[in-house]
Structure formats: structure tokens, C-alpha cells
C-alpha atoms as a PDB file:
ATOM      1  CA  UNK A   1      65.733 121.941  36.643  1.00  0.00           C
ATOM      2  CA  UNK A   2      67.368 121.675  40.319  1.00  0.00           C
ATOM      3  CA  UNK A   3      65.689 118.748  42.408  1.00  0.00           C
ATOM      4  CA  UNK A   4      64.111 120.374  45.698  1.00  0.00           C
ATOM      5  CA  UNK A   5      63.783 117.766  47.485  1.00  0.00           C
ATOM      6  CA  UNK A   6      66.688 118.653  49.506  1.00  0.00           C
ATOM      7  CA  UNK A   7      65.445 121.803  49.978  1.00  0.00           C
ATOM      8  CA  UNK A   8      61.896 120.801  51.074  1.00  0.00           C
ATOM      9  CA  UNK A   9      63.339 118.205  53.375  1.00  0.00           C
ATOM     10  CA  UNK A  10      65.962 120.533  55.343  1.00  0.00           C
ATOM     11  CA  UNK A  11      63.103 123.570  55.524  1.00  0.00           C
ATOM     12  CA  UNK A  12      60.550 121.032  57.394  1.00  0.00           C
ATOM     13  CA  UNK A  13      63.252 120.349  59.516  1.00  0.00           C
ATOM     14  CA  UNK A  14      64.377 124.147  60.434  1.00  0.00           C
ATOM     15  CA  UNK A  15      60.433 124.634  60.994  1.00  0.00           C
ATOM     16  CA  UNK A  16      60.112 121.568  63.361  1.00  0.00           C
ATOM     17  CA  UNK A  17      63.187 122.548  65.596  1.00  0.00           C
ATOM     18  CA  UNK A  18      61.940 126.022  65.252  1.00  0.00           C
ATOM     19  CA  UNK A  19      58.644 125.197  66.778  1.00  0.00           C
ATOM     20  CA  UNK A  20      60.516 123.238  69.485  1.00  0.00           C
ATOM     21  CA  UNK A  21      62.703 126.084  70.329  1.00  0.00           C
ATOM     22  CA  UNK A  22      60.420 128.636  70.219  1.00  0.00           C
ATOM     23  CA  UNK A  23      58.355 127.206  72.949  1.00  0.00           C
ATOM     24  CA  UNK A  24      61.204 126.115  75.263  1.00  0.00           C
ATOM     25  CA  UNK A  25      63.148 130.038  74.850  1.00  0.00           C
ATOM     26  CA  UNK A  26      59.706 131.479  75.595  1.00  0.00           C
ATOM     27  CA  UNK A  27      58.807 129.120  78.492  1.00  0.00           C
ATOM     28  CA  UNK A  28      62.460 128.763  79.894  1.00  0.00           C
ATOM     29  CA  UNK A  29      62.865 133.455  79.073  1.00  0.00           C
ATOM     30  CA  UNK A  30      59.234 133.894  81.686  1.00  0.00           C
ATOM     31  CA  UNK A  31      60.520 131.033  84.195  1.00  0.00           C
ATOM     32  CA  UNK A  32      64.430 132.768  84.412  1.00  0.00           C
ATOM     33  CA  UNK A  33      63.476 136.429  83.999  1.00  0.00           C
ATOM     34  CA  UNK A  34      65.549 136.753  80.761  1.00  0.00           C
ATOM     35  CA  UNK A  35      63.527 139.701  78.591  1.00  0.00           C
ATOM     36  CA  UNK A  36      66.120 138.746  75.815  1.00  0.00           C
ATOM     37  CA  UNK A  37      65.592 135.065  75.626  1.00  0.00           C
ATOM     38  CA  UNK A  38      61.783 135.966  75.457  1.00  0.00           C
ATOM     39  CA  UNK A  39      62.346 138.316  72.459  1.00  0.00           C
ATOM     40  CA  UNK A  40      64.301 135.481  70.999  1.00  0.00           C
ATOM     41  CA  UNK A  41      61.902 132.629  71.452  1.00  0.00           C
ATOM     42  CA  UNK A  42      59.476 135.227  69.499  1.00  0.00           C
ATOM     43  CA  UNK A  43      61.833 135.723  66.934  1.00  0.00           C
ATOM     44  CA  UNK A  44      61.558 132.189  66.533  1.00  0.00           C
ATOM     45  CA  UNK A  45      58.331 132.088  66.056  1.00  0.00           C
ATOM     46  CA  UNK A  46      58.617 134.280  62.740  1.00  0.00           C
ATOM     47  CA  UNK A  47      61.179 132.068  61.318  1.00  0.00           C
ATOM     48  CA  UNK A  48      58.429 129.207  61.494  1.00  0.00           C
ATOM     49  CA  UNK A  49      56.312 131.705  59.481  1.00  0.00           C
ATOM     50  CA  UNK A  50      59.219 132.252  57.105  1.00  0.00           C
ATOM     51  CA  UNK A  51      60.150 128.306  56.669  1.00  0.00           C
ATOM     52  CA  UNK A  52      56.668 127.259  55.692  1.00  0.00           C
ATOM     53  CA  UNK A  53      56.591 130.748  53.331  1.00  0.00           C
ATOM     54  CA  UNK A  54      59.163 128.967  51.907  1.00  0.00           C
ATOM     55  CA  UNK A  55      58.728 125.789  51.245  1.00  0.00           C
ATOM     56  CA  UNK A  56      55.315 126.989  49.754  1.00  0.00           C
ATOM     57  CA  UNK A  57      57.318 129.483  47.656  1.00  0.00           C
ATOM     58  CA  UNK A  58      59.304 125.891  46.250  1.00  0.00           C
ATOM     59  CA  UNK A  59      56.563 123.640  46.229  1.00  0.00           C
ATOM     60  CA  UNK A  60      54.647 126.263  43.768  1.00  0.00           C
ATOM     61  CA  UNK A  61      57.658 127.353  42.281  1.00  0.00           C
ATOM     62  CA  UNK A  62      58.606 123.794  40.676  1.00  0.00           C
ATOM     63  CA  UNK A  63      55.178 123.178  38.940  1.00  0.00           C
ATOM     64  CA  UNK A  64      54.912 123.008  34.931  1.00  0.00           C
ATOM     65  CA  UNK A  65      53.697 125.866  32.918  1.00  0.00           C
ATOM     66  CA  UNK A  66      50.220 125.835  32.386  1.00  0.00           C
ATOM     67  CA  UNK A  67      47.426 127.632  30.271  1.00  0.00           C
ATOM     68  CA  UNK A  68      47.465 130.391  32.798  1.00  0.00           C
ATOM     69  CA  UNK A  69      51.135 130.769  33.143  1.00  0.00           C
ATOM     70  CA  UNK A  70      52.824 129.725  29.779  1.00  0.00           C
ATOM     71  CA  UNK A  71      56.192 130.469  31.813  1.00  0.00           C
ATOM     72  CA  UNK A  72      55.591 128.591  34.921  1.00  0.00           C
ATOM     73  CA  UNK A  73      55.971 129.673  38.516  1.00  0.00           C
ATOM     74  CA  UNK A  74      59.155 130.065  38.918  1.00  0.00           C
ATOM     75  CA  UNK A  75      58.658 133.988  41.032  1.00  0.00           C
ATOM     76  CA  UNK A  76      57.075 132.342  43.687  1.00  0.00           C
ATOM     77  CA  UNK A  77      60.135 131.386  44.546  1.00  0.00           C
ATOM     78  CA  UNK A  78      61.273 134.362  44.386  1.00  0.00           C
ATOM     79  CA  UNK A  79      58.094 136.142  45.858  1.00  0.00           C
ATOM     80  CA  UNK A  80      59.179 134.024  49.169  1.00  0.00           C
ATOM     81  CA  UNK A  81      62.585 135.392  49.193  1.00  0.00           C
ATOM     82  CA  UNK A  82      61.080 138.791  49.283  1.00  0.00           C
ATOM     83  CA  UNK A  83      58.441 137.949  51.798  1.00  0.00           C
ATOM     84  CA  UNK A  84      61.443 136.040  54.003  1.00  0.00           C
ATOM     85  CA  UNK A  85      63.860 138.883  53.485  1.00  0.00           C
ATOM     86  CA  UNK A  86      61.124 141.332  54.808  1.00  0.00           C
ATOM     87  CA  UNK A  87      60.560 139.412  57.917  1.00  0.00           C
ATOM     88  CA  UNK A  88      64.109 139.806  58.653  1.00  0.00           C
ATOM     89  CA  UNK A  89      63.504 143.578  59.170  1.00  0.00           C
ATOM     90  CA  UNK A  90      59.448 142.583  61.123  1.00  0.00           C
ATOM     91  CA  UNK A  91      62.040 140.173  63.096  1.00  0.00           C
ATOM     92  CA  UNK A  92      64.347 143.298  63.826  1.00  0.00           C
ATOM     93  CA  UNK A  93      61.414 145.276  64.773  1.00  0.00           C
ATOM     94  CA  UNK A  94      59.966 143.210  67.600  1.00  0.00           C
ATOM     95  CA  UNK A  95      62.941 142.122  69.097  1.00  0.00           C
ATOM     96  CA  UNK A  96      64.091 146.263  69.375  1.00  0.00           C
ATOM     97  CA  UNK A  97      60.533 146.868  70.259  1.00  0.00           C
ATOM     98  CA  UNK A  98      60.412 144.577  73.481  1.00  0.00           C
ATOM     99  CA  UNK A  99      64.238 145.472  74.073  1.00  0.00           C
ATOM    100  CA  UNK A 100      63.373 148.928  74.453  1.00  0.00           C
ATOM    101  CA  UNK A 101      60.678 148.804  76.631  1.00  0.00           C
ATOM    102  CA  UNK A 102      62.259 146.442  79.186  1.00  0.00           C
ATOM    103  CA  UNK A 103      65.229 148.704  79.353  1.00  0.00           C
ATOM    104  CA  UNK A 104      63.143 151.111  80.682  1.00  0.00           C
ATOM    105  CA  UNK A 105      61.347 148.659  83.096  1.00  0.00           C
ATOM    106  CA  UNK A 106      62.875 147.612  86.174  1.00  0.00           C
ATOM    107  CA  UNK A 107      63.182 143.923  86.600  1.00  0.00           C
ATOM    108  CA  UNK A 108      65.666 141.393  87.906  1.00  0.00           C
ATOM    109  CA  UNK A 109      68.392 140.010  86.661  1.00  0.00           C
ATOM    110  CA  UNK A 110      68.267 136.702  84.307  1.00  0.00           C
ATOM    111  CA  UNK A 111      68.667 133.282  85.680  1.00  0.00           C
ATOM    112  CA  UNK A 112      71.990 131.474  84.858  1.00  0.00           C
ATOM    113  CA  UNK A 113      70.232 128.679  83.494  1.00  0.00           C
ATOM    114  CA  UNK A 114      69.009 130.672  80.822  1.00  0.00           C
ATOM    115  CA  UNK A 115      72.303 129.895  79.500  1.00  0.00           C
ATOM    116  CA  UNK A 116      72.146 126.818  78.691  1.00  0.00           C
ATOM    117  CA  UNK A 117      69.146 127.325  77.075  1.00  0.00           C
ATOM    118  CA  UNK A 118      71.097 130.214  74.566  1.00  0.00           C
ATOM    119  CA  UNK A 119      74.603 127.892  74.026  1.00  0.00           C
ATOM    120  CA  UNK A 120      72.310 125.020  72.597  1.00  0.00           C
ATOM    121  CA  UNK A 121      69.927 127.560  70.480  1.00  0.00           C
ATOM    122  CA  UNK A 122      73.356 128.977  69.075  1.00  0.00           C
ATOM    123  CA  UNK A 123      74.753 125.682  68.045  1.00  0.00           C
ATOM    124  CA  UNK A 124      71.477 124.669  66.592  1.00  0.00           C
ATOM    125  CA  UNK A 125      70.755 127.770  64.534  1.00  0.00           C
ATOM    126  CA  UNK A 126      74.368 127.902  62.977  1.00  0.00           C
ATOM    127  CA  UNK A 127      74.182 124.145  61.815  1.00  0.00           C
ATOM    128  CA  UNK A 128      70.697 124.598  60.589  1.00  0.00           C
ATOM    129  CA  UNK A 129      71.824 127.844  58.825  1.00  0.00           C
ATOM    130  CA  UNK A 130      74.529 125.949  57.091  1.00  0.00           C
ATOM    131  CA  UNK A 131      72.277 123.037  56.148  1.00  0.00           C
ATOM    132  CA  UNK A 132      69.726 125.567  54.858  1.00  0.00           C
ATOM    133  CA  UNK A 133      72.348 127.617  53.073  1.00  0.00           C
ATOM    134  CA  UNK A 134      74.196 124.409  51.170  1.00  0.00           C
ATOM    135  CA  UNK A 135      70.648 123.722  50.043  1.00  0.00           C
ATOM    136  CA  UNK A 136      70.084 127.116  48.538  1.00  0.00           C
ATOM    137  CA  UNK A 137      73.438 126.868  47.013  1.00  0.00           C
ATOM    138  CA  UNK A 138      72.872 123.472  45.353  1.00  0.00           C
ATOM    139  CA  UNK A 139      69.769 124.076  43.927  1.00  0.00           C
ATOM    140  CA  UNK A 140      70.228 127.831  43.393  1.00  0.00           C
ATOM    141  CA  UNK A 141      67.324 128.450  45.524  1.00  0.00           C
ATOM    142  CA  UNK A 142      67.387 132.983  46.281  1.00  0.00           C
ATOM    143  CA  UNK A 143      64.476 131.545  49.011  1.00  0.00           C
ATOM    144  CA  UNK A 144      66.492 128.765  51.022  1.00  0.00           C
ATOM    145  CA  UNK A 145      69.383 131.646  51.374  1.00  0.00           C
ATOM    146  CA  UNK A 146      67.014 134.112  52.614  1.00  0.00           C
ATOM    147  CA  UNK A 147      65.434 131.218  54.791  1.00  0.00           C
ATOM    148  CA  UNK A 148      68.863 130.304  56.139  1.00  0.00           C
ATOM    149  CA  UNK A 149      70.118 133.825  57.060  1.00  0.00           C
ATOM    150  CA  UNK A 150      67.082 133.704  59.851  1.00  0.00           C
ATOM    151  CA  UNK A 151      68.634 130.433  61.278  1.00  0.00           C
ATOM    152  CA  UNK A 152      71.995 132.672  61.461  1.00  0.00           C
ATOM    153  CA  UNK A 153      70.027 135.914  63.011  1.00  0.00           C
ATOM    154  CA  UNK A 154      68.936 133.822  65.620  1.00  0.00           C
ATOM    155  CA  UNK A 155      71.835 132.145  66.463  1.00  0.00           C
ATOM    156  CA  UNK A 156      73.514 135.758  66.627  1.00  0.00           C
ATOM    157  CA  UNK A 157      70.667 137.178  68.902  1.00  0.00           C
ATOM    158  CA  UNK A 158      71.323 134.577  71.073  1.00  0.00           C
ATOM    159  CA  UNK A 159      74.963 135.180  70.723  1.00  0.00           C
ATOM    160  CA  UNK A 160      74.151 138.097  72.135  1.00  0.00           C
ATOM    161  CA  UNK A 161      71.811 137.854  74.747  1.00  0.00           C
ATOM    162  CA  UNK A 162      74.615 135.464  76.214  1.00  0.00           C
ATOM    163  CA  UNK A 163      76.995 138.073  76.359  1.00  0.00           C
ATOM    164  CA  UNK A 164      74.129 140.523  77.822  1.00  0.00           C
ATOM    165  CA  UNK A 165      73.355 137.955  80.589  1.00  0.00           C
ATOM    166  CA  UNK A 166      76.670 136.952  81.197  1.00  0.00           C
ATOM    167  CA  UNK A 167      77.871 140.172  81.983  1.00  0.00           C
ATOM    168  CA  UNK A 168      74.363 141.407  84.185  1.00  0.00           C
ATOM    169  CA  UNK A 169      75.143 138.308  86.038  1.00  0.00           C
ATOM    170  CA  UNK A 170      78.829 139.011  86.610  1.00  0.00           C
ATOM    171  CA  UNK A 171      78.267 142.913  87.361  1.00  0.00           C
ATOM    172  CA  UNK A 172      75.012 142.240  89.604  1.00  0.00           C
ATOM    173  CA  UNK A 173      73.207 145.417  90.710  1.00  0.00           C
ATOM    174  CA  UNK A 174      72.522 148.182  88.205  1.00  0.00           C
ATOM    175  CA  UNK A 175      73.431 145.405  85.339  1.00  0.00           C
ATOM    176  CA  UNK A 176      70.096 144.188  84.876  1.00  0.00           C
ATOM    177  CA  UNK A 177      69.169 145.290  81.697  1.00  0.00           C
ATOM    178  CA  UNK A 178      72.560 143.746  79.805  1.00  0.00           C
ATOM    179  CA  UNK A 179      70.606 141.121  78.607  1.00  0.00           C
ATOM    180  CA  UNK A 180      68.359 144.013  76.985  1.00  0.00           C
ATOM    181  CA  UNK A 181      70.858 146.066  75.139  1.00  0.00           C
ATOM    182  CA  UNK A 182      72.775 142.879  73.809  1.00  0.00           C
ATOM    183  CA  UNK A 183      69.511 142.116  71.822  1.00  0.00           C
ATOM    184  CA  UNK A 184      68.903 145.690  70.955  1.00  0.00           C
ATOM    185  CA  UNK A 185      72.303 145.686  69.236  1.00  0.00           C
ATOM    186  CA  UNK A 186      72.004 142.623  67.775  1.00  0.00           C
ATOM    187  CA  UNK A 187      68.897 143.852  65.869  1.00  0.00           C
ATOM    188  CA  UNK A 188      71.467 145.859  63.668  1.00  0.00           C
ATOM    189  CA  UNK A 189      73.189 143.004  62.320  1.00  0.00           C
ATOM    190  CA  UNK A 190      69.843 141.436  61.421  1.00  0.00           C
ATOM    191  CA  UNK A 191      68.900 144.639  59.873  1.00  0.00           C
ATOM    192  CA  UNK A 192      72.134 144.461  57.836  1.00  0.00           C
ATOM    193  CA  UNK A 193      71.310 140.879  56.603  1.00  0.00           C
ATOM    194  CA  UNK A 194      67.893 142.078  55.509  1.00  0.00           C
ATOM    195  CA  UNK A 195      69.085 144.279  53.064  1.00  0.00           C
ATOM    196  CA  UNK A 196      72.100 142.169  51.887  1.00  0.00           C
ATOM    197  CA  UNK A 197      69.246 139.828  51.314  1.00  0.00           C
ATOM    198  CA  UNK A 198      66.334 141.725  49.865  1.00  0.00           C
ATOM    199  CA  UNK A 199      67.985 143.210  46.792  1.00  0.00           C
ATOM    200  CA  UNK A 200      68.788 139.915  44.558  1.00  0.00           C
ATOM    201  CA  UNK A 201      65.073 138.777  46.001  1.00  0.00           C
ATOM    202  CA  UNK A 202      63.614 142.221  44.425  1.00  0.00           C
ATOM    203  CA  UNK A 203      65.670 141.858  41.337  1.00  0.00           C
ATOM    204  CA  UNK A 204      64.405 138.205  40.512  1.00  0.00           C
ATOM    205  CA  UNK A 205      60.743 140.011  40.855  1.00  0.00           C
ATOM    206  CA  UNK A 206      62.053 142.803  38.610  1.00  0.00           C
ATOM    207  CA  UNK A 207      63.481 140.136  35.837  1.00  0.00           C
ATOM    208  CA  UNK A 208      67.191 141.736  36.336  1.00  0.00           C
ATOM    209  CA  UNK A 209      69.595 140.184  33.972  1.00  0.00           C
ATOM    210  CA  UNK A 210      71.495 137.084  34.923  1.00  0.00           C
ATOM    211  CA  UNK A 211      75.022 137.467  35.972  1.00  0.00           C
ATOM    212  CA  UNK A 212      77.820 138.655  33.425  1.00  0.00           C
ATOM    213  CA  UNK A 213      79.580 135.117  34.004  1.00  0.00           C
ATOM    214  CA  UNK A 214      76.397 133.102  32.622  1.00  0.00           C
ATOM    215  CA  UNK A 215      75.916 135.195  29.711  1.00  0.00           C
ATOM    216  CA  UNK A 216      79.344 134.686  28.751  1.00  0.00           C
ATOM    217  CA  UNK A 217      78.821 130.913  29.308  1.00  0.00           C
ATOM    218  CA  UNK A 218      75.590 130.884  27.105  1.00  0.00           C
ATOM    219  CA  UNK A 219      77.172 132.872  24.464  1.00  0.00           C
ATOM    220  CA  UNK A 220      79.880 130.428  24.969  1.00  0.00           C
ATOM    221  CA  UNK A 221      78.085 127.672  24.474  1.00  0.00           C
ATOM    222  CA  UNK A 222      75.399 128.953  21.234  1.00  0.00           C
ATOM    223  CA  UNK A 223      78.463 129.889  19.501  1.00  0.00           C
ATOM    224  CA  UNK A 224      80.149 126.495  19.673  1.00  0.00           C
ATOM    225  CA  UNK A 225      77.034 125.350  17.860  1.00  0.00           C
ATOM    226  CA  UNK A 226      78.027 124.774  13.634  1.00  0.00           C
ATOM    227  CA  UNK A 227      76.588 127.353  11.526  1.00  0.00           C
ATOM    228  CA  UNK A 228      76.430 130.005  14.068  1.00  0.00           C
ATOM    229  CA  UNK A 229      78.769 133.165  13.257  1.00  0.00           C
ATOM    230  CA  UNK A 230      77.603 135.240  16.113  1.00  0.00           C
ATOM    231  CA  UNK A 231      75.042 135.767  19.120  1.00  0.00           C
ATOM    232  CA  UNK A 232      73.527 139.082  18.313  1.00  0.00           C
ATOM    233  CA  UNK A 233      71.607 139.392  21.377  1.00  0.00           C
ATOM    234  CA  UNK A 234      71.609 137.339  24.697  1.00  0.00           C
ATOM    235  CA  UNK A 235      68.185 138.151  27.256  1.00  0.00           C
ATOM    236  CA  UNK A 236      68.460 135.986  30.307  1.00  0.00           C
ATOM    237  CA  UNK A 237      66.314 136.118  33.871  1.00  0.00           C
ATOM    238  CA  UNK A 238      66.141 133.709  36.577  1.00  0.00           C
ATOM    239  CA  UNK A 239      62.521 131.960  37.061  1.00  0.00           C
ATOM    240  CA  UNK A 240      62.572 130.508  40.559  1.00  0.00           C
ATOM    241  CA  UNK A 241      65.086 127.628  40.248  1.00  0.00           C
ATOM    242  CA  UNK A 242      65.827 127.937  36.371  1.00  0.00           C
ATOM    243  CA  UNK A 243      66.433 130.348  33.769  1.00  0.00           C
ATOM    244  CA  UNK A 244      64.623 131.614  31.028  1.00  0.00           C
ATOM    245  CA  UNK A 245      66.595 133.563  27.843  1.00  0.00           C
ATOM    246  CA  UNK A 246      66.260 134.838  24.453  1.00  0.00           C
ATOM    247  CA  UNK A 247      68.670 134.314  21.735  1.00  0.00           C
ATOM    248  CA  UNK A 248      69.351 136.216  18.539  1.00  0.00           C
ATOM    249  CA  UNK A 249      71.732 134.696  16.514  1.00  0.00           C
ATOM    250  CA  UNK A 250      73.329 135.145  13.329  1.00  0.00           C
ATOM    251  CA  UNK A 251      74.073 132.086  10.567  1.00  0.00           C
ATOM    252  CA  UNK A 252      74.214 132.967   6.875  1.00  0.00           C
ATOM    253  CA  UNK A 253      71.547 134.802   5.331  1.00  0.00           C
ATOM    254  CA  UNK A 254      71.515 132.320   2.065  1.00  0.00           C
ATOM    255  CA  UNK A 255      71.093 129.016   3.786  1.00  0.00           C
ATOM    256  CA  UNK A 256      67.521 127.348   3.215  1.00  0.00           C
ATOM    257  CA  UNK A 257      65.148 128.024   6.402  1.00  0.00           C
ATOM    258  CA  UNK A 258      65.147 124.169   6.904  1.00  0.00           C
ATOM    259  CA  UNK A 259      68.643 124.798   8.057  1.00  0.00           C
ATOM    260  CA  UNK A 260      68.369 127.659   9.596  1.00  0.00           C
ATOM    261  CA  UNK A 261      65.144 126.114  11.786  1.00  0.00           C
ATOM    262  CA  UNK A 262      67.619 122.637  12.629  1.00  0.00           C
ATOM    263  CA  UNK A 263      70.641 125.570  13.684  1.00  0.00           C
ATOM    264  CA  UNK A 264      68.064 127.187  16.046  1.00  0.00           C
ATOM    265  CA  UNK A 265      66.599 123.982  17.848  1.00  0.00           C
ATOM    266  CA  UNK A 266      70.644 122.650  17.918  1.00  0.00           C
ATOM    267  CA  UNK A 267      71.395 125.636  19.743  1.00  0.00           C
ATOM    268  CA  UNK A 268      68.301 125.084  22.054  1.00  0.00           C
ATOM    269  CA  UNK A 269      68.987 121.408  22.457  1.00  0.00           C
ATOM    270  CA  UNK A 270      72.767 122.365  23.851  1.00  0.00           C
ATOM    271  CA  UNK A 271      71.575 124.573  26.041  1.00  0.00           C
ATOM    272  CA  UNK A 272      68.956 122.941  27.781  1.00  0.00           C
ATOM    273  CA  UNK A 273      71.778 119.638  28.176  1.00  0.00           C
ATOM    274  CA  UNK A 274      74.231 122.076  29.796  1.00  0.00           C
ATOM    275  CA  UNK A 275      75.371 122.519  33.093  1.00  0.00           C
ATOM    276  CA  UNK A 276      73.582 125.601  33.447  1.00  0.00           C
ATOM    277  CA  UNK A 277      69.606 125.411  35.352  1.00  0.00           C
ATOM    278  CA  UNK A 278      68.230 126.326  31.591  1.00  0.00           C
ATOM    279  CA  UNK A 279      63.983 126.134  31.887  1.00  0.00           C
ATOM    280  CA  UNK A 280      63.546 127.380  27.950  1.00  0.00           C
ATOM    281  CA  UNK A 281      64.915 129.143  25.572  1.00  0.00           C
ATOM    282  CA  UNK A 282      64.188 131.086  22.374  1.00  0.00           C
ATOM    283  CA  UNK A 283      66.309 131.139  19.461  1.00  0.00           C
ATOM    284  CA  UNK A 284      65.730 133.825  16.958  1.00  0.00           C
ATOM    285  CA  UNK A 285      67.344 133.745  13.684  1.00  0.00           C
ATOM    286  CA  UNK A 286      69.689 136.833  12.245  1.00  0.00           C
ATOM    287  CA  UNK A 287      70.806 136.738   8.586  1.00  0.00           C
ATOM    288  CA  UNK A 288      74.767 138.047   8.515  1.00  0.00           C
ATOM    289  CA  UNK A 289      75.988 140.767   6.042  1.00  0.00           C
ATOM    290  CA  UNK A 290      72.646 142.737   7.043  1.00  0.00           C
END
């Protein structure tokens, strides 16, 4: 199994600058009359929510199998890439929420310093997205993507509400609400990422099949095994960080069941000391010629 303690490390980080940021977008979005810096800074307050969903979702995820789960907890982790990949779309919701409404109140336009304040959040977010995301990818983690891709939304909604108070500063009167359509239209992109993001989540709840390439690999790798003629059957799901399969393969249907049993826990054996994130497997003997 994957170590996550690269993971847990890099998500308490992303939820202590998220906490820091939140409070100085809100504070600094009141103080400089930026609506979209406000709806940003609350934005930011979801991706706490999200960060500690899930490192909860990997601290659970990683325990042993037990009397009441005989096949671990691996879907919490992938219960908190669901539950992160929804926020994306609660995320979307408030931000187009507040957007809308200050569009259609009057106000003034943003402070430039509010600028600054955007500029650092998007340099920030992006390198915490990338930290978060070359976690995910090291330790195969659905939850750390899904995690990441709200470090990324952020940094793109303040992309945006740069642009929005850039340009109401620069046009002046009747400009105003810039700031406010910027982060409306940004809310489509984070929409976008919520699906992208939400479908391999729902599948690991759904126990969808493993990709085509690791099938191949496991058949690959059974079949390499002396005595085996064939892999009949090959069942494989992801558990949280590992992945769980079912094996039926064919050896010769006269051999003693001594042998057969040693063929079986060989095959086992090779795959759980592959490459491959293997948390069991079961081996199921076929006779050939049937």
C-alpha cells in the first residue's frame, strides 16, 4: 500500500494557508470594496472544509480490515473524493450566488490594493494545487486530486476577479461591477472541474473496473507464474489507495490439489510484490480441457 504521509502532510498545509487566506481575502474584499475578492475569501473557506474531509477520508481510508469490514476502508477515500468533488459545484454556487446579487447592487468600484491581495492568492493556490496534485499522483490518491483541483479553482477565481478589477478600475464609471461578472464566469470553469472530477470519485463508490492497462498487467503478471495456462477471469476495483481483484485461473486439471493450492498462493505472492498498489487478492482454481 501507498505511504500517505505525503499526502497528510501537504493537505494540513493547503488547510493552514487556506485558513490564512481566507481571513485576509475576506478582511482585505470589505476594507477595498471588492464583492469578488469577498466571494473568493468564502470560497476559501469551503476548501478548508474540503482539506480536512480529506485528510479524514485518508486517515480512515489506510486502516486494516477488521471484524466489521473484512475489506478495509479503503471507500472512504473515495467517499471524500465524492464529498470534495461536490463542494466544487456548493463552491460554484455561492460564488454565482453573491456575484449575482452585487451585479444588481450599486456599489463602488474595488480598491487597487485588492490586487495585491489576488496576484499572491494566485501564486499560492497554483503551487499548492501542484503540490496537492503530485501527492495524489504518487500515492494514487482519487481524494488529493479532487482536493487539489479546489487549490486550482481558486487560483482561477482570483485569476479572474483580477481581470474584473483591473478593467472596472481602468474603465471607471459604469465599470463597477467587472469585478462581479469576472467571478460569475469563472464559476463555469469550476463547474467544469466538478464534473471532470466527480465521475472516477462515483465510480470508485460504484466498484467500476480498474483500467484496461492494469488488467493487462495483472494478467501479465499471473500468467508468467509456472503452471498457469491461462487467466480465465480477471475482477479488479480500486479500495481507497489499493486494489482488490479476483482471479480465475486455469493449470491442469490432473495435478494433485497440493499443487494446485502452492500455484494459487505463487500467483498471489507475485502479485502482492509487484509494482502495482495490490491490497488482496483471490485466486480461484480452473481445471483446463473442461
Amino acid at each position: 500500500m501507498p505511504d500517505i504521509t505525503k499526502g497528510l502532510a501537504v493537505t494540513r498545509r493547503a488547510l493552514l494557508t487556506n485558513f490564512f487566506l481566507a481571513i485576509v481575502k475576506i478582511v482585505t474584499g470589505f476594507v477595498g470594496k471588492s464583492y469578488a475578492l469577498i466571494a473568493d475569501g468564502i470560497e476559501s473557506t469551503t476548501d478548508i472544509l474540503t482539506s480536512i474531509i480529506v485528510w479524514s477520508g485518508l486517515r480512515v481510508s489506510v486502516r486494516p480490515p477488521d471484524t466489521d469490514h473484512p475489506y478495509g476502508h479503503g471507500k472512504a477515500e473515495s467517499l471524500a473524493a465524492f464529498i470534495a468533488a461536490l463542494f466544487l459545484f456548493g463552491s460554484a454556487g455561492l460564488i454565482a450566488t453573491n456575484s449575482i446579487r452585487e451585479i444588481l447592487t450599486p456599489h463602488h468600484a474595488p480598491a487597487p490594493y485588492t490586487l495585491i491581495v489576488l496576484f499572491a492568492t494566485i501564486i499560492i493556490k497554483e503551487s499548492l494545487f501542484r503540490a496537492v496534485n503530485d501527492a495524489g499522483k504518487a500515492i494514487k490518491s482519487t481524494a488529493l486530486k479532487s482536493d487539489a483541483w479546489h487549490h486550482r479553482s481558486d487560483a482561477i477565481t482570483s485569476f479572474a476577479a483580477a481581470i474584473g478589477i483591473s478593467i472596472a478600475l481602468i474603465g471607471g464609471k459604469g465599470y463597477e461591477h467587472a469585478d462581479d461578472w469576472a467571478a460569475l464566469l469563472a464559476c463555469t470553469v469550476i463547474v467544469a472541474n466538478g464534473v471532470r472530477l466527480l465521475r472516477p470519485a462515483l465510480d470508485e463508490v460504484m466498484d467500476a473496473a480498474a483500467p484496461a492497462e492494469v488488467e493487462q498487467q495483472v494478467r501479465a503478471i499471473a500468467e508468467a507464474v509456472h503452471g498457469v495456462t491461462h487467466v480465465e477471469k480477471c475482477r479488479i476495483r480500486k479500495s481507497g489507495l489499493g486494489l482488490l481483484m479476483d482471479l480465475h485461473v486455469t493449470v491442469d486439471g490432473d495435478m494433485s490439489v497440493r499443487d494446485g493450492h502452492e500455484i494459487g498462493h505463487i500467483v498471489k505472492d507475485r502479485l502482492m510484490e509487484s509494482h502495482l498498489p495490490v491490497q488482496d487478492v483471490v485466486v480461484h482454481l480452473e481445471p483446463s480441457g473442461l
